[in-house]
Each structure stands twice: as C-alpha cells, then as structure tokens.
Protein backbone atom coordinates (compact mmCIF):
# COMPACT_ATOMS: atom_id res chain seq x y z
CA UNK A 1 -36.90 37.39 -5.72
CA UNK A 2 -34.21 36.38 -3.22
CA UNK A 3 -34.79 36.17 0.37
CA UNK A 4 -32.06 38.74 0.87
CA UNK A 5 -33.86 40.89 -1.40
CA UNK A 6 -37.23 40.47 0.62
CA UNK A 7 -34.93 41.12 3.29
CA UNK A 8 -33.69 44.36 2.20
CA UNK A 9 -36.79 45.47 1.17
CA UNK A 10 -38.05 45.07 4.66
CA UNK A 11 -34.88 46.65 6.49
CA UNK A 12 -36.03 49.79 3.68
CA UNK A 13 -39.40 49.38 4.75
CA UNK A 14 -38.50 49.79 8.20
CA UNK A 15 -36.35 52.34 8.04
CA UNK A 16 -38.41 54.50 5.93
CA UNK A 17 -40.90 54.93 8.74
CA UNK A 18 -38.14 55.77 10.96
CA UNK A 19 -37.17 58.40 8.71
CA UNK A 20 -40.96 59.85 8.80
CA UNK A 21 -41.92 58.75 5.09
CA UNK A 22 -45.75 58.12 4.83
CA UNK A 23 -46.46 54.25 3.75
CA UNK A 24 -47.82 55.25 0.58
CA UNK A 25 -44.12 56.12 -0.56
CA UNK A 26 -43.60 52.69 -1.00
CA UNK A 27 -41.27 52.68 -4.08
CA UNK A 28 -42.16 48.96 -5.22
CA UNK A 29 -45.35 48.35 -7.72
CA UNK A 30 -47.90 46.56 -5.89
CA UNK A 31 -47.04 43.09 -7.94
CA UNK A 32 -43.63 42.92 -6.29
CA UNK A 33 -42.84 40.65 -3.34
CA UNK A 34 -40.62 43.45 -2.07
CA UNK A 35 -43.92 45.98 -2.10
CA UNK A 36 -45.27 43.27 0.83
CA UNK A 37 -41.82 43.40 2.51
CA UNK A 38 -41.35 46.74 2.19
CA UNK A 39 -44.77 47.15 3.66
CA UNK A 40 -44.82 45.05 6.13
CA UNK A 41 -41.21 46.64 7.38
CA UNK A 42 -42.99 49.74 7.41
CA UNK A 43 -46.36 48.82 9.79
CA UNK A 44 -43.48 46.87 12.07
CA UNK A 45 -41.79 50.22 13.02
CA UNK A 46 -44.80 51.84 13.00
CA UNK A 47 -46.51 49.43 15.62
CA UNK A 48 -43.07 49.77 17.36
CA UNK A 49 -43.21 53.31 17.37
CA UNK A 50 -46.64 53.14 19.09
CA UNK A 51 -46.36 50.90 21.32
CA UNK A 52 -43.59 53.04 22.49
CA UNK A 53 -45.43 56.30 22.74
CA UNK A 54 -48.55 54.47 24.57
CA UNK A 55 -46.03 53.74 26.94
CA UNK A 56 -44.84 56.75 27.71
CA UNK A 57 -48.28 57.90 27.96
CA UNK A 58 -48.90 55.58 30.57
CA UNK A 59 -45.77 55.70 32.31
C-alpha cells in the first residue's frame, strides 16, 4: 500500500468521526494497513474532539 493510500485512509478515518460514524464502521478488514490508518485517523479526531469539549468545560 502507498503512503498516499495510508494517507487517505487516515484523512477518511478522520473525517468519519467528524461526521459522527462509530469506529467500528471502519470499512477496511483488519489485515489492511489502511484499517490502522483509518483507525488511527479516527481516535485523532476523537482525542481532538475531547480535548476540545474538556476545554470548554473548564473554560
């Protein structure tokens, strides 16, 4: 797999978490470098997205 591949798959990952999908809608088998991209661009937003929100919490 390309990097630009991994790369997309990331951007999806990302943006998929954005758009409210649950991680386990990952739509790469397990086996596939882009399922760990894809993945990992999820849990990036989603740490983002917290982070965020505890601030706000805390002013």
């Amino acid at each position: 797999m390309t990097s630009i591949a991994v790369n997309c798959a990331y951007e999806e990952g990302r943006q998929a978490c954005i758009d409210g999908l649950a991680i386990s809608e990952c739509p790469y088998p397990a086996d596939d470098p882009a399922h760990d991209a894809w993945m990992d661009g999820w849990e990036a937003a989603h740490d983002k997205v917290e982070a965020e929100e505890a601030q706000e919490v805390l002013g």
